[in-house]
C-alpha atoms as a PDB file:
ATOM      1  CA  UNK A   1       3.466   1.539 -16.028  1.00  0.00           C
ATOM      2  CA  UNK A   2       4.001   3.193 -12.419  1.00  0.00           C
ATOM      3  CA  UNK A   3       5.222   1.857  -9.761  1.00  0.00           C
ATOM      4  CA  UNK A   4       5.172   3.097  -6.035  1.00  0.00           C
ATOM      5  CA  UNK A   5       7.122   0.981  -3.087  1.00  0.00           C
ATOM      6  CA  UNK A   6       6.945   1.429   0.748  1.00  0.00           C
ATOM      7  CA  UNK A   7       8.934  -0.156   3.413  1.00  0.00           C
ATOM      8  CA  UNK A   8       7.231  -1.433   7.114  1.00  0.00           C
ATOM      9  CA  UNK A   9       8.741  -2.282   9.718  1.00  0.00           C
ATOM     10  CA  UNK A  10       5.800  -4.295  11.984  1.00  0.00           C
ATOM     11  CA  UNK A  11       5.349  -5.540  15.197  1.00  0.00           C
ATOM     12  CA  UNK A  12       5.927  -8.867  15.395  1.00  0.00           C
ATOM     13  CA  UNK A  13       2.699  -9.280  17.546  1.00  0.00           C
ATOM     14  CA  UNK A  14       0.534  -7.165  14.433  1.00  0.00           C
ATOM     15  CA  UNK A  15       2.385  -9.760  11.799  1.00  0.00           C
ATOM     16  CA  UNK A  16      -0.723 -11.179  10.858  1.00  0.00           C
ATOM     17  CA  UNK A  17      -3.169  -8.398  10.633  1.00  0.00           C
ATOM     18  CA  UNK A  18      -0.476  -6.516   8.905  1.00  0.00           C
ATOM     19  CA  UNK A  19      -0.229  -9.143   5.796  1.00  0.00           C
ATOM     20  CA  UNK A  20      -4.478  -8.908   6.357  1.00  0.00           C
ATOM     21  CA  UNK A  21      -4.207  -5.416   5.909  1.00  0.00           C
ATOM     22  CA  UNK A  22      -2.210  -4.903   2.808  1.00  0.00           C
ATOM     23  CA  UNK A  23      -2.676  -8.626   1.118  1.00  0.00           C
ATOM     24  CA  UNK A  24      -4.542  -9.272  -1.580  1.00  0.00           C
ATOM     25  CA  UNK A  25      -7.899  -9.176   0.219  1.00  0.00           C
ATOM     26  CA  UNK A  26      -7.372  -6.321   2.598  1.00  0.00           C
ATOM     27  CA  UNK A  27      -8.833  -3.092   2.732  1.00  0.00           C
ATOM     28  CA  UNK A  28      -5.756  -0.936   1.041  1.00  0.00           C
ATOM     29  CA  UNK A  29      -6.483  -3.102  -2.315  1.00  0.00           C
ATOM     30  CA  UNK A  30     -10.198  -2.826  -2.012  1.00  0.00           C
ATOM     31  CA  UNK A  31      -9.555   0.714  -1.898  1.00  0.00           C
ATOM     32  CA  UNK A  32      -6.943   0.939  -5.114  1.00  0.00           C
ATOM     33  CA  UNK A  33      -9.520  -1.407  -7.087  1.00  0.00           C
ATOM     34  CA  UNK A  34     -11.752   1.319  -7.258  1.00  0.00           C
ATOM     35  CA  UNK A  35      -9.333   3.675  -8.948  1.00  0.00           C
ATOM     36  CA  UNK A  36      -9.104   3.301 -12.827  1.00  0.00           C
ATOM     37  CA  UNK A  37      -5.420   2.411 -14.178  1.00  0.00           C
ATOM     38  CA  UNK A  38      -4.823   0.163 -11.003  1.00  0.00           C
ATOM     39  CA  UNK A  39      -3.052  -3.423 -11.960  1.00  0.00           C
ATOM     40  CA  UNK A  40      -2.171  -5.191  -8.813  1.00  0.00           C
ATOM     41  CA  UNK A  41      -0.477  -4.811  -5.276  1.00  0.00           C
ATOM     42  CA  UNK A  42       2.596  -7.197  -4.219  1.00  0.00           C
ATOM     43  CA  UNK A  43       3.303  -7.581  -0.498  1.00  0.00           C
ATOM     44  CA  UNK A  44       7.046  -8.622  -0.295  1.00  0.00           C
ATOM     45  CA  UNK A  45       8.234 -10.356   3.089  1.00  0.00           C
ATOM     46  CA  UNK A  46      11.944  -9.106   3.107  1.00  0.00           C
ATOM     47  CA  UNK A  47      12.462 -10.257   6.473  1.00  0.00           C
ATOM     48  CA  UNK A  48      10.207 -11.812   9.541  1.00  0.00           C
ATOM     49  CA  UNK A  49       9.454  -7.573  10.877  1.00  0.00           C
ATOM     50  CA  UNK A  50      10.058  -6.185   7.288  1.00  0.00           C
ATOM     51  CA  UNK A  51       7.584  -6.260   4.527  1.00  0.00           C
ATOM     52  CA  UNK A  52       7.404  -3.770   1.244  1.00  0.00           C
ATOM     53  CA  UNK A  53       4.609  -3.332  -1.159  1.00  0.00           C
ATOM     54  CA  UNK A  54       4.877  -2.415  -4.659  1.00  0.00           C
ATOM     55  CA  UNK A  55       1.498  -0.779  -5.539  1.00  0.00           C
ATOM     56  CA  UNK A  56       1.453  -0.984  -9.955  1.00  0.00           C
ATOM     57  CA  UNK A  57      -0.794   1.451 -11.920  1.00  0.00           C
ATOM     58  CA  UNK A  58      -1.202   1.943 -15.759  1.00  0.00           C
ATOM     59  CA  UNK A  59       0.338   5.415 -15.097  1.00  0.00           C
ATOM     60  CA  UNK A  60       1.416   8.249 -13.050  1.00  0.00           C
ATOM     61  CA  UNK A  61      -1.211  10.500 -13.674  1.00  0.00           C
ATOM     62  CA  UNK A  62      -3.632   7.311 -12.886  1.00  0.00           C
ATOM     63  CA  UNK A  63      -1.973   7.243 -10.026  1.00  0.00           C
ATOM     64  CA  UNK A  64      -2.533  11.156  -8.742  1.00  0.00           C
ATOM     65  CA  UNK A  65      -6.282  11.076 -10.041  1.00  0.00           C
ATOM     66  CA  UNK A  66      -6.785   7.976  -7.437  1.00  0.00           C
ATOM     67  CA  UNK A  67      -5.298  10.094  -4.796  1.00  0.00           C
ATOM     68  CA  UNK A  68      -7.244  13.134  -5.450  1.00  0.00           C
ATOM     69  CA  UNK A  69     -10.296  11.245  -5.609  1.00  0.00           C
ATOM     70  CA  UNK A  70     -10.252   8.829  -2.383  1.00  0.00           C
ATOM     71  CA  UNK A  71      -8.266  11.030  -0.028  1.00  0.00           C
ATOM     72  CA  UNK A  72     -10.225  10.633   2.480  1.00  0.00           C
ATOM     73  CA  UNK A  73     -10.393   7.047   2.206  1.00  0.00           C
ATOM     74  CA  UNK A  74      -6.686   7.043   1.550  1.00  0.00           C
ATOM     75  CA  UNK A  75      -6.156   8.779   4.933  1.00  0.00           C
ATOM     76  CA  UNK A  76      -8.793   6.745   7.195  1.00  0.00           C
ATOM     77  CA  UNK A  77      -7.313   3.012   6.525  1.00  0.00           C
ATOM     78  CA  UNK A  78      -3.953   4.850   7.054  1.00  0.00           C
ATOM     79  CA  UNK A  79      -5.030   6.081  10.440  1.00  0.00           C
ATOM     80  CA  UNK A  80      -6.420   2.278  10.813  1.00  0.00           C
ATOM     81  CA  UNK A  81      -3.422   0.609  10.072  1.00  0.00           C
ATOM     82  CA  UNK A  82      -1.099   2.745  11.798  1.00  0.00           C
ATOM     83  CA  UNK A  83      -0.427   0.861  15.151  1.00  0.00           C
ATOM     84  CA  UNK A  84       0.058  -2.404  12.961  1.00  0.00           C
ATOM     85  CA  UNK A  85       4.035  -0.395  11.788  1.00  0.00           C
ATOM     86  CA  UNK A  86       7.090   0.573  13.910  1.00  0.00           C
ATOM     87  CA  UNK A  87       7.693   2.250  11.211  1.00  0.00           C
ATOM     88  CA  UNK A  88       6.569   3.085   7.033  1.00  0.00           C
ATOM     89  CA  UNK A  89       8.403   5.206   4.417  1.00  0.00           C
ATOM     90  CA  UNK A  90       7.924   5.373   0.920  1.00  0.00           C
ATOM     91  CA  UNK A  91      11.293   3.561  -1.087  1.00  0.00           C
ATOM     92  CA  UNK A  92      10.645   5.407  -4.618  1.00  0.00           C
ATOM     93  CA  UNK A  93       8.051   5.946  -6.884  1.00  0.00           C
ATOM     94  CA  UNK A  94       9.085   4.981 -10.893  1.00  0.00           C
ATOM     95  CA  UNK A  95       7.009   5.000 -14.324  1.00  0.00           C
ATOM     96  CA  UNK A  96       5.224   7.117 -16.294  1.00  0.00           C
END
């Protein structure tokens, strides 16, 4: 299994279309569903402005072909969700 986790820092006024945005109905797992090897997304509330996901996938190379492949998708919710952050930045990436 692969993991990747990222760290936000949001806006206390975005809170709640921030845990719309990368719940478990938002548009960044609609998007992952359609890549083959994805297994679930868990949105962690560390604290009440701090949030991490931990994005699982059967594998690394799973993974990379999802990227490849929606890109451009990848990139346009990203743009989207953008002013919902202070901040992002990727914590690690493990697996195979």
């Amino acid at each position: 299994m692969f993991e990747a986790r990222w760290e936000f820092e949001v806006s206390p006024v975005h809170r709640d279309d921030f845990v719309a945005a990368y719940g478990p109905d938002g548009p960044w797992v609609q998007l992952f569903r359609q890549g083959i090897g994805y297994l679930g997304t868990e949105l962690i509330e560390v604290a009440p402005t701090r949030w991490v996901t931990v994005d699982r996938w059967t594998s690394r190379a799973s993974y990379e072909t999802f990227r490849a492949a929606f890109a451009a998708e990848y990139a346009a919710i990203d743009a989207r969700c953008e002013s919902l952050t202070v901040s992002e930045r990727k914590l690690s990436e493990s697996g195979d």
